[in-house]
PDB file of N, CA and C in Angstrom:
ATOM      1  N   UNK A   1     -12.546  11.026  -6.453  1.00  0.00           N
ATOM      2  CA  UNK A   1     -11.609   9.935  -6.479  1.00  0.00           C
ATOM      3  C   UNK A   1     -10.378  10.334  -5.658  1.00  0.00           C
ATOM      4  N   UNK A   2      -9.412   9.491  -4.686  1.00  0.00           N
ATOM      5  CA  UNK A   2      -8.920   9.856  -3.887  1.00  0.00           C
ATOM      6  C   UNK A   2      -7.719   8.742  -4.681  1.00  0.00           C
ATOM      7  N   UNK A   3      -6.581   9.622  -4.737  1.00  0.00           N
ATOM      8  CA  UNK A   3      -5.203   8.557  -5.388  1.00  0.00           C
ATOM      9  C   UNK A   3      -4.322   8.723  -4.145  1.00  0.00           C
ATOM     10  N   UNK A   4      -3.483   7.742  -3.792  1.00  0.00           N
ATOM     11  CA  UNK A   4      -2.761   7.499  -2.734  1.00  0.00           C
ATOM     12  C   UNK A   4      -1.706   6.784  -3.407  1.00  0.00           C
ATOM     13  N   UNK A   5      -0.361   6.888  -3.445  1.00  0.00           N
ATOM     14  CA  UNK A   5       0.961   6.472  -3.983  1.00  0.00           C
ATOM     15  C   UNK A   5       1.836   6.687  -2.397  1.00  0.00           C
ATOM     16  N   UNK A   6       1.960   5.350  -1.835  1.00  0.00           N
ATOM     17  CA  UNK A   6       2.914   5.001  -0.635  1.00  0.00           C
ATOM     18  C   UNK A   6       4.636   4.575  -1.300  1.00  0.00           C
ATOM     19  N   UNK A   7       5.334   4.952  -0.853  1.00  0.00           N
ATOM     20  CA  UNK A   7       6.445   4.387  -1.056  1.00  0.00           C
ATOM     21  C   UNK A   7       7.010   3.882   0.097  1.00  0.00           C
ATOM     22  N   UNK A   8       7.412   2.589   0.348  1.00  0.00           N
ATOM     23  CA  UNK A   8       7.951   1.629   0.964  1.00  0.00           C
ATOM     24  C   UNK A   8       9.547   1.156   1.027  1.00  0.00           C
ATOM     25  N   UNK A   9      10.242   1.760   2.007  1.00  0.00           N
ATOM     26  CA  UNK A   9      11.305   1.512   1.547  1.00  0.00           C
ATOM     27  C   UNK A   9      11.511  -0.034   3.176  1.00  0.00           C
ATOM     28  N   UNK A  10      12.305  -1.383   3.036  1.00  0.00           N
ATOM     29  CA  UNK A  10      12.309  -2.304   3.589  1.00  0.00           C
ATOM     30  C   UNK A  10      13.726  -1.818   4.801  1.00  0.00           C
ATOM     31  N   UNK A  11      13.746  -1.586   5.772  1.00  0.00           N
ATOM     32  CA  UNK A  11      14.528  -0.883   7.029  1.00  0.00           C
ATOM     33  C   UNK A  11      15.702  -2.229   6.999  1.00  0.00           C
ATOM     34  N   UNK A  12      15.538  -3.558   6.494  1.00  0.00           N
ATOM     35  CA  UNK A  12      16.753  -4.536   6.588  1.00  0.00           C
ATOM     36  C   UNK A  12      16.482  -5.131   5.065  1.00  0.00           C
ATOM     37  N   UNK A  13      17.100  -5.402   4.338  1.00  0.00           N
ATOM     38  CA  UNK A  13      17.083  -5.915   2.762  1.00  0.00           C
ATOM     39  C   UNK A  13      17.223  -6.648   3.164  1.00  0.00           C
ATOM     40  N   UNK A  14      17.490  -7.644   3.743  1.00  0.00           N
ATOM     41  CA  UNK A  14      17.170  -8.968   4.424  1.00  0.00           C
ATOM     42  C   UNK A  14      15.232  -9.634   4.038  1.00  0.00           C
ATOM     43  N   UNK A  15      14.969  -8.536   4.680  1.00  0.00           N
ATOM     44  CA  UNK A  15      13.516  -8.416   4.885  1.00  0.00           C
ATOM     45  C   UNK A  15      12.451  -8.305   3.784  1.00  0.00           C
ATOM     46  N   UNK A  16      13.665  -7.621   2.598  1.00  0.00           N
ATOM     47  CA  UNK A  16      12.593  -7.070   1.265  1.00  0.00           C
ATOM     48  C   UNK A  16      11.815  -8.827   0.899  1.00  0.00           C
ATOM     49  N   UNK A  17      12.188 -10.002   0.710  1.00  0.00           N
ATOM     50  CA  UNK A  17      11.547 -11.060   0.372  1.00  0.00           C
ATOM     51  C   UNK A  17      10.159 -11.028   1.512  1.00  0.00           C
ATOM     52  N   UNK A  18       9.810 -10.981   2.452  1.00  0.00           N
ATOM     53  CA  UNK A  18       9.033 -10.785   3.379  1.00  0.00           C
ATOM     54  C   UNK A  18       7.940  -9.276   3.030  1.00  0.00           C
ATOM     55  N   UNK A  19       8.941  -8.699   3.150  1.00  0.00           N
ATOM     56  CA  UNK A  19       8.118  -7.398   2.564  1.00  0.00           C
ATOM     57  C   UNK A  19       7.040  -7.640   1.593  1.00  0.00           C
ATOM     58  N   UNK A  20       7.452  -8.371   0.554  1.00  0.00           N
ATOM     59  CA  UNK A  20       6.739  -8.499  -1.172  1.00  0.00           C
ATOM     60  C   UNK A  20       5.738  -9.580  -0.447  1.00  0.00           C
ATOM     61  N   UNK A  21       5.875  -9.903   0.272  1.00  0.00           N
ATOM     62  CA  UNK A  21       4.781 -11.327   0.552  1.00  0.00           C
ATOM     63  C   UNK A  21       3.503 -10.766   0.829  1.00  0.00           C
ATOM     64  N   UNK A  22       4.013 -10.145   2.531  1.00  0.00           N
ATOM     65  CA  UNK A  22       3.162  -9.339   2.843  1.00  0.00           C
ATOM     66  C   UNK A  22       2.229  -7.882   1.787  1.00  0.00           C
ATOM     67  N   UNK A  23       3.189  -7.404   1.481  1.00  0.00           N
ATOM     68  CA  UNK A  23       2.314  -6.519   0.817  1.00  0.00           C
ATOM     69  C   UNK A  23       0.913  -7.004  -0.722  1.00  0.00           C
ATOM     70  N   UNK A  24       1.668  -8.286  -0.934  1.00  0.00           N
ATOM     71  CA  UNK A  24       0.610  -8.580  -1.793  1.00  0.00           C
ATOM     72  C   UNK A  24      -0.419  -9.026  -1.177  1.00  0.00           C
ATOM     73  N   UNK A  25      -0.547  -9.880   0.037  1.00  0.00           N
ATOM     74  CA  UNK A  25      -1.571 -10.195   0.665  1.00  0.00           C
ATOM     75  C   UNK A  25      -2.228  -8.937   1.424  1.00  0.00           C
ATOM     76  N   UNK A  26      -1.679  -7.873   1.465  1.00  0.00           N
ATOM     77  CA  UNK A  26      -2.298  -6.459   1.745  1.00  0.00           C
ATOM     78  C   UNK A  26      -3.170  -5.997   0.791  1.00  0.00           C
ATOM     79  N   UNK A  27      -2.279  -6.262  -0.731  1.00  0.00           N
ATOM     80  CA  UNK A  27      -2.937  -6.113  -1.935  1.00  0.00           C
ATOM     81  C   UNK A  27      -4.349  -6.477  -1.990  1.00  0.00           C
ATOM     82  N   UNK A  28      -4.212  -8.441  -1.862  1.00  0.00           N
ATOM     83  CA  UNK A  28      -5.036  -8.845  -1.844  1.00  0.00           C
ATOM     84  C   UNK A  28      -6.474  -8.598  -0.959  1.00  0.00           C
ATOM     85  N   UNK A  29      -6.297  -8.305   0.179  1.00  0.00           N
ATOM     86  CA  UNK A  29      -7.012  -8.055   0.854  1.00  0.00           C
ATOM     87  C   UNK A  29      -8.045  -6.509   0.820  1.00  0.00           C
ATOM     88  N   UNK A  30      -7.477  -6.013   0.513  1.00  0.00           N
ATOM     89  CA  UNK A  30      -7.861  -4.243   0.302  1.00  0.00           C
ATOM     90  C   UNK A  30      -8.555  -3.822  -0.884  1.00  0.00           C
ATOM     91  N   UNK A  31      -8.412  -4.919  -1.905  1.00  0.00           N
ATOM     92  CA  UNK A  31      -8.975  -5.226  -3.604  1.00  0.00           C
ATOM     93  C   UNK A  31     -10.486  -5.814  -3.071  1.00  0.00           C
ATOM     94  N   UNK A  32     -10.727  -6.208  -2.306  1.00  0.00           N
ATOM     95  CA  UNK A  32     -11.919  -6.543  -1.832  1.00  0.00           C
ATOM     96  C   UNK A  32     -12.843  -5.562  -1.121  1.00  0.00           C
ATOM     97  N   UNK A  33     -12.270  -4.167  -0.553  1.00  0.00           N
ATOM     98  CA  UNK A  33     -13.437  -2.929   0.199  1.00  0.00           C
ATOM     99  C   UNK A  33     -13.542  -2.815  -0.438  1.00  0.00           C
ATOM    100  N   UNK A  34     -14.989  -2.174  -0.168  1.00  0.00           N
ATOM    101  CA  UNK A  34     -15.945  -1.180  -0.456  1.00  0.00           C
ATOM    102  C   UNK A  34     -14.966   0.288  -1.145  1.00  0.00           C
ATOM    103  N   UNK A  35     -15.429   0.700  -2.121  1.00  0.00           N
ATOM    104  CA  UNK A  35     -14.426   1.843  -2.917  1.00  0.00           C
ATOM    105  C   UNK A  35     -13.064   1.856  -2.894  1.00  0.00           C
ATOM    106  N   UNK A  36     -12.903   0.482  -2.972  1.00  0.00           N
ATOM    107  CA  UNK A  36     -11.464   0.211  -3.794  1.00  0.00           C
ATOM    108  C   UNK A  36     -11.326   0.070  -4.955  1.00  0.00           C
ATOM    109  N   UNK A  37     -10.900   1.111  -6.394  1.00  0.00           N
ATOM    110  CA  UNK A  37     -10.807   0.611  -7.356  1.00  0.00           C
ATOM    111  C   UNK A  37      -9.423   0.017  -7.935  1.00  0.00           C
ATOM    112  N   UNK A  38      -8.402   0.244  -7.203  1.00  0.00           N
ATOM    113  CA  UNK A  38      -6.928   0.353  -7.503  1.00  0.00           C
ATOM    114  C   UNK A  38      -6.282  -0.306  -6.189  1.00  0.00           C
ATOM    115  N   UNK A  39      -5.460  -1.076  -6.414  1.00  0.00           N
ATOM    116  CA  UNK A  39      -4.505  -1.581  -5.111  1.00  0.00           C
ATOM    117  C   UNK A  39      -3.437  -2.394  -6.097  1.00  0.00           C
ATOM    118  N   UNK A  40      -2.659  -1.547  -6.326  1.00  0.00           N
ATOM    119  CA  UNK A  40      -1.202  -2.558  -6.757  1.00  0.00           C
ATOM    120  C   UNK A  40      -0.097  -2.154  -6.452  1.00  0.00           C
ATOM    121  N   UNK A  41       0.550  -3.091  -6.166  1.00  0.00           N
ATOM    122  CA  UNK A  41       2.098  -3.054  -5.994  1.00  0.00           C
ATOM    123  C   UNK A  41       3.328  -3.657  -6.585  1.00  0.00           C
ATOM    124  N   UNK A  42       3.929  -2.325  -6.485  1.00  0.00           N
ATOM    125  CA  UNK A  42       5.721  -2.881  -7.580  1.00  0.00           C
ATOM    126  C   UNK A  42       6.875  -2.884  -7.014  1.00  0.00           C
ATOM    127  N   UNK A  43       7.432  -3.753  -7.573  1.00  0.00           N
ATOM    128  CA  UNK A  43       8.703  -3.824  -6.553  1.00  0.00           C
ATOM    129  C   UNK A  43      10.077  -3.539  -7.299  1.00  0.00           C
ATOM    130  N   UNK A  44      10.583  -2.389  -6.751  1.00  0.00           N
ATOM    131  CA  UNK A  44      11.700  -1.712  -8.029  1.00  0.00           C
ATOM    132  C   UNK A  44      12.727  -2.586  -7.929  1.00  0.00           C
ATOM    133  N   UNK A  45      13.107  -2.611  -9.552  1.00  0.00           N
ATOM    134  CA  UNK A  45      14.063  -3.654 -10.375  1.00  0.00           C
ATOM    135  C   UNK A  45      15.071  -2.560  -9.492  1.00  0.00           C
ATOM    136  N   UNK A  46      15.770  -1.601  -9.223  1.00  0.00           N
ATOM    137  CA  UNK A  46      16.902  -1.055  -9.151  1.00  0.00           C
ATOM    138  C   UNK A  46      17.544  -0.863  -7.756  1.00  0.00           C
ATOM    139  N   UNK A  47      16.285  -0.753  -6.967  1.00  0.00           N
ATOM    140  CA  UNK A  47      16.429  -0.900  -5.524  1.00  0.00           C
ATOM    141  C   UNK A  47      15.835  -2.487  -4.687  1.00  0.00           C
ATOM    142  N   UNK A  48      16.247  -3.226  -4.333  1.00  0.00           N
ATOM    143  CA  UNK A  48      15.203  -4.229  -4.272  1.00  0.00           C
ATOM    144  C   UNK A  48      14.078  -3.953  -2.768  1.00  0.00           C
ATOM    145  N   UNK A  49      15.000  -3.101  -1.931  1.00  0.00           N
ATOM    146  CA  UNK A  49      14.498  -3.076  -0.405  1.00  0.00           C
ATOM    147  C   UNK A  49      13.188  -1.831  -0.663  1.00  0.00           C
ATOM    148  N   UNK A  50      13.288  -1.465  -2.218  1.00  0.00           N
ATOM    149  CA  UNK A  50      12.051  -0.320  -2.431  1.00  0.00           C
ATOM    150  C   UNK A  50      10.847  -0.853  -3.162  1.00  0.00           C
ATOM    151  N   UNK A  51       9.699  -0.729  -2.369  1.00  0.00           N
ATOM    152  CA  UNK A  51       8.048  -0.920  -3.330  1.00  0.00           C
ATOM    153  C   UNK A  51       7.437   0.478  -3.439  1.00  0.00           C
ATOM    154  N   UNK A  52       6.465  -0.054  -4.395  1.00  0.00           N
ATOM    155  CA  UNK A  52       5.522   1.393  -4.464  1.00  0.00           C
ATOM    156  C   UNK A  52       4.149   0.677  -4.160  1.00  0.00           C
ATOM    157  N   UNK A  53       2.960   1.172  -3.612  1.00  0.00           N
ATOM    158  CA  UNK A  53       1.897   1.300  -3.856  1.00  0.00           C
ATOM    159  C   UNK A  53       0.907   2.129  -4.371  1.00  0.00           C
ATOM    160  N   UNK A  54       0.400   1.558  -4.993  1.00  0.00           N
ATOM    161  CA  UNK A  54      -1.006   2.548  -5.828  1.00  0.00           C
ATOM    162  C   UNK A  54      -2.172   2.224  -5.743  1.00  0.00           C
ATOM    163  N   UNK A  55      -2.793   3.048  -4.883  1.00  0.00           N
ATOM    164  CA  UNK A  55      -3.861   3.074  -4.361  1.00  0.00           C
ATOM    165  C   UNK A  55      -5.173   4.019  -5.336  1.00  0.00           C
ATOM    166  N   UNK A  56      -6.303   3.597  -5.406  1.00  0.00           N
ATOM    167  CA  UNK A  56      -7.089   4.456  -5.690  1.00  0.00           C
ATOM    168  C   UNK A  56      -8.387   4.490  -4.957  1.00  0.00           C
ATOM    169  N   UNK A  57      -9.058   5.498  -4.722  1.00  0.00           N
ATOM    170  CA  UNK A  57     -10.313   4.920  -3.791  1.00  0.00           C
ATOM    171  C   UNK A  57     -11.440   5.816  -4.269  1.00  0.00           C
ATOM    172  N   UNK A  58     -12.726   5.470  -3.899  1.00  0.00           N
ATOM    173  CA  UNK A  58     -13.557   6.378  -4.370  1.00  0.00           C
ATOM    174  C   UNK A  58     -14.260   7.812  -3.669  1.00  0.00           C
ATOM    175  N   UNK A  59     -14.003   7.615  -2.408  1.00  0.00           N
ATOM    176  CA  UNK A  59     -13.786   8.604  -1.812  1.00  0.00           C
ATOM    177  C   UNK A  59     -12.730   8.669  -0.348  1.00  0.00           C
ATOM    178  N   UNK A  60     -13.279   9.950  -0.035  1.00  0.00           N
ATOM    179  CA  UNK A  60     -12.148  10.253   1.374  1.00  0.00           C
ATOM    180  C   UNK A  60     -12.633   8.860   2.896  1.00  0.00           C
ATOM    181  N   UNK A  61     -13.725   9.213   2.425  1.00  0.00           N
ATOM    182  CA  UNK A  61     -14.999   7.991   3.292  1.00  0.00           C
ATOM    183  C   UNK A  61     -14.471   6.573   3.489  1.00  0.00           C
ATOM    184  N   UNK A  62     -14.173   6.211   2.032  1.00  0.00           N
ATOM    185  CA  UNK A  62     -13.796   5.171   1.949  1.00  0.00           C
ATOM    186  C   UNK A  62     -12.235   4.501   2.353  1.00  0.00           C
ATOM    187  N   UNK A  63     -11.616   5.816   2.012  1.00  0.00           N
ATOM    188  CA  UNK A  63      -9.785   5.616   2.497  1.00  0.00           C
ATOM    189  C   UNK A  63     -10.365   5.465   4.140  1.00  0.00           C
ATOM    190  N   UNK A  64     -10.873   6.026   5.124  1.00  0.00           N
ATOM    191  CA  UNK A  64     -11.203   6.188   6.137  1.00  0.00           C
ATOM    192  C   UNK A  64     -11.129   4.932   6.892  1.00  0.00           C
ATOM    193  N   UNK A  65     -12.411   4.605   5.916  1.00  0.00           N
ATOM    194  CA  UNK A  65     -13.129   2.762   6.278  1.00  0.00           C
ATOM    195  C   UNK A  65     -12.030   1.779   6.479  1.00  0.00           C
ATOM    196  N   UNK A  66     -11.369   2.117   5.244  1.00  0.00           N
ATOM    197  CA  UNK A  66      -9.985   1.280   5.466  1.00  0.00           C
ATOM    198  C   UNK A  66      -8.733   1.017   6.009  1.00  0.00           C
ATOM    199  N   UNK A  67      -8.648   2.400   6.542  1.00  0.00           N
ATOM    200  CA  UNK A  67      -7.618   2.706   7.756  1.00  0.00           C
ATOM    201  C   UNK A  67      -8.035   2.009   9.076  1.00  0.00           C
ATOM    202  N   UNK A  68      -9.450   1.889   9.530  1.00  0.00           N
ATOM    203  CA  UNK A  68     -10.081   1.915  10.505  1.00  0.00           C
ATOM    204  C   UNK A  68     -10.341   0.323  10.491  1.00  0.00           C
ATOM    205  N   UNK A  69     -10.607  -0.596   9.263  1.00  0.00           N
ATOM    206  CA  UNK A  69     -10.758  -1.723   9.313  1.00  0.00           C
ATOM    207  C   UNK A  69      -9.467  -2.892   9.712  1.00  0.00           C
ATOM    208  N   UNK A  70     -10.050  -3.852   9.254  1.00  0.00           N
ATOM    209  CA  UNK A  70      -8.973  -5.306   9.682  1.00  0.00           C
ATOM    210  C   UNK A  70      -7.787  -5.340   9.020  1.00  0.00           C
ATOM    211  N   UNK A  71      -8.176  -5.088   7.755  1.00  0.00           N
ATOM    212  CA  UNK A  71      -6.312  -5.186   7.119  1.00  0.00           C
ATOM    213  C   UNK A  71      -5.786  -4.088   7.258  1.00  0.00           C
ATOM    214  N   UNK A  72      -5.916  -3.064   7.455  1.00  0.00           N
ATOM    215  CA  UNK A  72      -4.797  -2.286   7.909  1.00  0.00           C
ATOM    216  C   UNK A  72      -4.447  -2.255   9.498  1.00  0.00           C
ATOM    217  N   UNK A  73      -5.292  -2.552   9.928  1.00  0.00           N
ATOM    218  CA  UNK A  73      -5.268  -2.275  11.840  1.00  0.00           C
ATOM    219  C   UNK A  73      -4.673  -3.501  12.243  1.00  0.00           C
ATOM    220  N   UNK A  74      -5.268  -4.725  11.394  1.00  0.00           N
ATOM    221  CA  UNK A  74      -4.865  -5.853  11.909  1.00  0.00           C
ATOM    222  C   UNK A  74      -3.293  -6.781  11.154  1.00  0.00           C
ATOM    223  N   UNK A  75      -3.538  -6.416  10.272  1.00  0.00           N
ATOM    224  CA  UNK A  75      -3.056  -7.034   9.255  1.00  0.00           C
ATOM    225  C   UNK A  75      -1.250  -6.379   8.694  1.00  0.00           C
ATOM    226  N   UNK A  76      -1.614  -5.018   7.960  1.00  0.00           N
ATOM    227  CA  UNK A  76      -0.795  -3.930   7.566  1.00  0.00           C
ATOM    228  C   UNK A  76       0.097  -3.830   8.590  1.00  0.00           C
ATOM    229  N   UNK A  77      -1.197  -3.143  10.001  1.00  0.00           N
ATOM    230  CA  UNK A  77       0.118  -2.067  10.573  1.00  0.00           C
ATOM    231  C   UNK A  77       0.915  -3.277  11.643  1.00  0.00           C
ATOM    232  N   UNK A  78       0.351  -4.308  11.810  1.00  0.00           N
ATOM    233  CA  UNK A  78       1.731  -5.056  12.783  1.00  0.00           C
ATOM    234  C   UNK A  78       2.414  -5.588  12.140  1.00  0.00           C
ATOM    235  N   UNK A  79       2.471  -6.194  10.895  1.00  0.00           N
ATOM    236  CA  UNK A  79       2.765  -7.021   9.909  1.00  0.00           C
ATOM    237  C   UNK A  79       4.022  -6.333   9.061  1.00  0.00           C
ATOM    238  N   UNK A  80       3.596  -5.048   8.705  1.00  0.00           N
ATOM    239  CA  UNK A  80       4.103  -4.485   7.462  1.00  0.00           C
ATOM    240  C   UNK A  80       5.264  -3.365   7.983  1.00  0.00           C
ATOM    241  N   UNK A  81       4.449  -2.247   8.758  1.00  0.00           N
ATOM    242  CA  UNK A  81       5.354  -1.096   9.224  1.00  0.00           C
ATOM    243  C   UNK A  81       6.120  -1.283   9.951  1.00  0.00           C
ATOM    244  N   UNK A  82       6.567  -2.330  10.986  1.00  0.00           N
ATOM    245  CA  UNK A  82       7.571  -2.767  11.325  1.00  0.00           C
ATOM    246  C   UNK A  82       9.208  -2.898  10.564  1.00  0.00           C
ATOM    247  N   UNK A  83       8.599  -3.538   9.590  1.00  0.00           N
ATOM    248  CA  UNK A  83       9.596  -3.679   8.671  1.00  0.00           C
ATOM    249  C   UNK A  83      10.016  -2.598   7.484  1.00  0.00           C
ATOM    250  N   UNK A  84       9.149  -1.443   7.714  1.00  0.00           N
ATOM    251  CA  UNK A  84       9.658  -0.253   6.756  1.00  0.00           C
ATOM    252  C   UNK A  84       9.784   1.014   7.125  1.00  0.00           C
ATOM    253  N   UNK A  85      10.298   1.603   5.845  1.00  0.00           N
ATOM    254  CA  UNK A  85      10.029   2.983   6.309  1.00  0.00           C
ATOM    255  C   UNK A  85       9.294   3.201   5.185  1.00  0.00           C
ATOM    256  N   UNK A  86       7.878   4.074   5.460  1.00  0.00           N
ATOM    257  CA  UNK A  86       6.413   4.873   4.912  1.00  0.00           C
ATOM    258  C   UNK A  86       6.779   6.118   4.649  1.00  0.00           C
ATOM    259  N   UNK A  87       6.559   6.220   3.110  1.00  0.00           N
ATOM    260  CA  UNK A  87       6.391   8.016   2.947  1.00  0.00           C
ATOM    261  C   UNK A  87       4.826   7.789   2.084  1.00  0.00           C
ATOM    262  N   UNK A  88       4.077   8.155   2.494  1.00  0.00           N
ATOM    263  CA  UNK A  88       2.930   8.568   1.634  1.00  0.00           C
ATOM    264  C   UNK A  88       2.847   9.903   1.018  1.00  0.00           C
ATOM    265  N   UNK A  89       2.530   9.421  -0.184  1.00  0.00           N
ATOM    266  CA  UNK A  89       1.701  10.843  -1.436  1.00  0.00           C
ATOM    267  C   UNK A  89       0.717  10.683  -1.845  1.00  0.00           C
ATOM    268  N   UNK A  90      -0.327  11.521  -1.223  1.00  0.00           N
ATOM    269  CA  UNK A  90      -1.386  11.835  -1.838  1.00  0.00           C
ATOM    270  C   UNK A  90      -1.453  12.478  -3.111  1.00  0.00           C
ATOM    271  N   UNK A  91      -2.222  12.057  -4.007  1.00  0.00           N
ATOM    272  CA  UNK A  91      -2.022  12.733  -5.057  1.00  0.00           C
ATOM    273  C   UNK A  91      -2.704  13.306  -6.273  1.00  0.00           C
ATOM    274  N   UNK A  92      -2.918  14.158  -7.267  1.00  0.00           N
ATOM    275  CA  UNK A  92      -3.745  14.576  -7.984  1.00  0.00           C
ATOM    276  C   UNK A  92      -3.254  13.821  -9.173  1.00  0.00           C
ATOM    277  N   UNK A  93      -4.605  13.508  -9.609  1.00  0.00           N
ATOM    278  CA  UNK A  93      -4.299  12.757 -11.211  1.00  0.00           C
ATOM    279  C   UNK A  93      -4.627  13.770 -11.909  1.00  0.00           C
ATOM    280  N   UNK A  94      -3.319  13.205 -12.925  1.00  0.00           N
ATOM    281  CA  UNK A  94      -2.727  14.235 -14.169  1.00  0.00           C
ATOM    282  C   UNK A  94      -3.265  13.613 -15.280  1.00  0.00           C
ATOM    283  N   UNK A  95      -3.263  12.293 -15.223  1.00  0.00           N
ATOM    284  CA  UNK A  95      -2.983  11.333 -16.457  1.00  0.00           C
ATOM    285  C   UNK A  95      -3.723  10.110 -16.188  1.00  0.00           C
ATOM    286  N   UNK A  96      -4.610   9.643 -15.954  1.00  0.00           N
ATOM    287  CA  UNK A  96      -5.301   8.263 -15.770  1.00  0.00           C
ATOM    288  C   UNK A  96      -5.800   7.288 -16.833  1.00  0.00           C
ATOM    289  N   UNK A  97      -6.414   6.411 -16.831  1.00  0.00           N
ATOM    290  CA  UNK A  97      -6.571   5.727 -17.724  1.00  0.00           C
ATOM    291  C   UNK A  97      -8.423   5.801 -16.761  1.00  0.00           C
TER     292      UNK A  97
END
C-alpha cells in the first residue's frame, strides 16, 4: 500500500475558492483508477489558502499509472500547480483504519 499526503498551499488567496473546486474534481476523478483506494481532500479551517490531500494507492504501479494518465497530465498539472505551491509526503502508516 503506497500513502501519499500532498500539502497544497494556494500562491494568491484570491485563488483558494478556485483551488477547492479544482481539487475536488481532481478528487473526483482519481476515485475512479485502477488502485485507488483513498483520494480526499481538506481544506484547513485556520489557513484558508492551505489543503491537504490523502492519497492511498495500492501499489507503486499504480501511483505511476496515475501520474502518467489524464487527470494528472491533463487535468491536475495545468489546472492545479499553477496556482500552488506542492510539498509532497510520502508516507508510512502508523495508524489506519
Amino acid at each position: 500500500m503506497i500513502y501519499l499526503n500532498v500539502l497544497l498551499t494556494a500562491k494568491d488567496p484570491a485563488d483558494a475558492g478556485r483551488v477547492k473546486e479544482l481539487l475536488a474534481e481532481t478528487a473526483r476523478r482519481s476515485r475512479t483508477e485502477p488502485g485507488c483506494t483513498r483520494f480526499e481532500v481538506y481544506h484547513s479551517q485556520v489557513d484558508r489558502r492551505t489543503f491537504l490531500l490523502v492519497e492511498r494507492w495500492d501499489s507503486q504501479a499504480h501511483v505511476d499509472a496515475h501520474r502518467a494518465g489524464a487527470t494528472f497530465r491533463e487535468f491536475y498539472t495545468p489546472n492545479v500547480l499553477p496556482l500552488v505551491e506542492r510539498a509532497p509526503h510520502p508516507s508510512d502508516a502508523v495508524a489506519v483504519d
